[in-house]
Protein backbone atom coordinates (compact mmCIF):
# COMPACT_ATOMS: atom_id res chain seq x y z
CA UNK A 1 -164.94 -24.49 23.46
CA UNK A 2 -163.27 -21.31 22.43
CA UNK A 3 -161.74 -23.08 19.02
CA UNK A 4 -165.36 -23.71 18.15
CA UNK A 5 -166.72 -20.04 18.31
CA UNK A 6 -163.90 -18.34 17.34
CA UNK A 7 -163.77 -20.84 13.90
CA UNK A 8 -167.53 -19.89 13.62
CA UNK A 9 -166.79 -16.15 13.97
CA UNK A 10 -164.41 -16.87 11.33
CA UNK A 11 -166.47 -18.59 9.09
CA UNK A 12 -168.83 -15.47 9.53
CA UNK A 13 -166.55 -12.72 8.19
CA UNK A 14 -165.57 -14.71 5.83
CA UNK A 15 -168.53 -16.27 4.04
CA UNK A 16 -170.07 -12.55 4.69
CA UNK A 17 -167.88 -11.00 1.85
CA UNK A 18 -169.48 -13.70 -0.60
CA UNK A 19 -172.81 -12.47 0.14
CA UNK A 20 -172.24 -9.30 -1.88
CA UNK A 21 -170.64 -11.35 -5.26
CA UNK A 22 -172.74 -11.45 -8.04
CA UNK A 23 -175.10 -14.27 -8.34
CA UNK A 24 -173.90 -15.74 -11.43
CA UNK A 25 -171.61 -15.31 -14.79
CA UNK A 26 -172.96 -12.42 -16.82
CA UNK A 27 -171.49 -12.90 -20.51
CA UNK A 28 -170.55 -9.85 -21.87
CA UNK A 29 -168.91 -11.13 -24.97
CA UNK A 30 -167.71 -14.17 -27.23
CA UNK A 31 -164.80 -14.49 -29.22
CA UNK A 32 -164.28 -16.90 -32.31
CA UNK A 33 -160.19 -18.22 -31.77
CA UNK A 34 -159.99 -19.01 -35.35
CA UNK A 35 -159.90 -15.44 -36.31
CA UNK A 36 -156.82 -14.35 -34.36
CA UNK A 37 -155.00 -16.97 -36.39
CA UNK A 38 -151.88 -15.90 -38.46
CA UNK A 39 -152.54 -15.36 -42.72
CA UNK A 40 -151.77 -18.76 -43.82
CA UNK A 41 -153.27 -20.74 -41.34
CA UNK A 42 -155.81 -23.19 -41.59
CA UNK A 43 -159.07 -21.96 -39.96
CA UNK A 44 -160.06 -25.13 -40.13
CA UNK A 45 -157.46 -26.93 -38.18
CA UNK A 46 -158.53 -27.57 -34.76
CA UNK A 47 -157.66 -24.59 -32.17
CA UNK A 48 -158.83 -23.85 -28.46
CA UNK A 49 -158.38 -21.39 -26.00
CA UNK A 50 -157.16 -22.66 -22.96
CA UNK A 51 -155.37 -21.10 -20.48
CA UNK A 52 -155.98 -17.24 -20.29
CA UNK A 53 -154.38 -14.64 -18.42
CA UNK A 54 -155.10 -10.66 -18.73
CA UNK A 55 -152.89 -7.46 -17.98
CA UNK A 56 -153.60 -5.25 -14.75
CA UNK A 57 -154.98 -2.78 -16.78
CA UNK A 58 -157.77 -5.46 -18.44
CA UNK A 59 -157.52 -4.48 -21.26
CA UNK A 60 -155.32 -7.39 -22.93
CA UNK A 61 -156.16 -11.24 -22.82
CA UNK A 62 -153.29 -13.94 -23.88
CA UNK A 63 -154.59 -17.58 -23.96
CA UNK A 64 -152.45 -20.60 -25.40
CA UNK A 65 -153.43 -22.76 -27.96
CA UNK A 66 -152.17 -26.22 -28.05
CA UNK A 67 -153.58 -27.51 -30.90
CA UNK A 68 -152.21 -24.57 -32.74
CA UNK A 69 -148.98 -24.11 -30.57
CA UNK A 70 -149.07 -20.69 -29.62
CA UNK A 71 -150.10 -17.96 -27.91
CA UNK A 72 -152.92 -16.15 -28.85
CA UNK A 73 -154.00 -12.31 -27.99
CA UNK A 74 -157.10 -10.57 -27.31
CA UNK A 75 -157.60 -7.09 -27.59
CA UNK A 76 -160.27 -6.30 -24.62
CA UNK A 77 -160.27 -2.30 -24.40
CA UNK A 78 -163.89 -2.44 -25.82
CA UNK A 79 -165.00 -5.30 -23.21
CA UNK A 80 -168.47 -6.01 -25.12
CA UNK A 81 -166.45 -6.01 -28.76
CA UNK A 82 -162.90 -8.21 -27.94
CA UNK A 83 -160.36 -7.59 -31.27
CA UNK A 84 -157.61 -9.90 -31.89
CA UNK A 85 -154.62 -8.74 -30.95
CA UNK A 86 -152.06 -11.26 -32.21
CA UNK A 87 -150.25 -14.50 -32.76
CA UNK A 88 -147.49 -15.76 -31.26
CA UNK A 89 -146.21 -19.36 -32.47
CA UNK A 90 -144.00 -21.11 -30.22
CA UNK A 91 -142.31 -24.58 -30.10
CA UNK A 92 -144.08 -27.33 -28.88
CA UNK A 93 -147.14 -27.09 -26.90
CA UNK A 94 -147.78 -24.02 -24.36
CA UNK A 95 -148.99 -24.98 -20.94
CA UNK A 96 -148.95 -21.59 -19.22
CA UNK A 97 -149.17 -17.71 -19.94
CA UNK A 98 -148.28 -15.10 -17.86
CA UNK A 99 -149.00 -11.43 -18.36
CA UNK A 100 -146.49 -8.74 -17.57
CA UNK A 101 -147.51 -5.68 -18.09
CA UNK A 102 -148.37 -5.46 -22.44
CA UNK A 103 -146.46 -8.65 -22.77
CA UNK A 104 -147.36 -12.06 -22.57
């Protein structure tokens, strides 16, 4: 009996917190990929963002591009108006990003 409750009482603190999230995703912002490309680059050539990461401060986004094998960075400082920030190109495919402090 007391595994019951106490898993209840549980389940109460916990799903408490989500009660105060926000309702749903409130977009802010877009950002076109295919202008943080490098000069010489095909805008048309397929490109995606798909894994992203940001800095602790928030003010930095890195996402790789597969298509385009790189890593790509977004200047977020101005939330509402994102700048790119970058190009890296890498070998092969990225699968991952990881921000550390300004560098991805």
């Amino acid at each position: 009996m007391r595994k019951p409750l106490a898993f209840a009482a549980l389940a109460t603190v916990l799903l408490g917190g989500t009660a105060l999230a926000e309702p749903m995703f409130n977009r802010i912002a877009t950002f076109s990929v295919p202008s943080n490309l490098p000069a010489g680059r095909d805008p048309k050539q397929k490109t995606v963002a798909e894994i992203i990461a940001a800095n602790e401060a928030g003010t930095l986004l890195a996402y790789t591009d597969a298509e385009q094998k790189g890593i790509g960075l977004i200047d977020i400082a101005a939330a509402s108006a994102p700048k790119p920030a970058g190009f890296v190109s890498v070998e092969g495919e990225p699968t991952s990003v990881v921000v550390l402090g300004d560098r991805a």
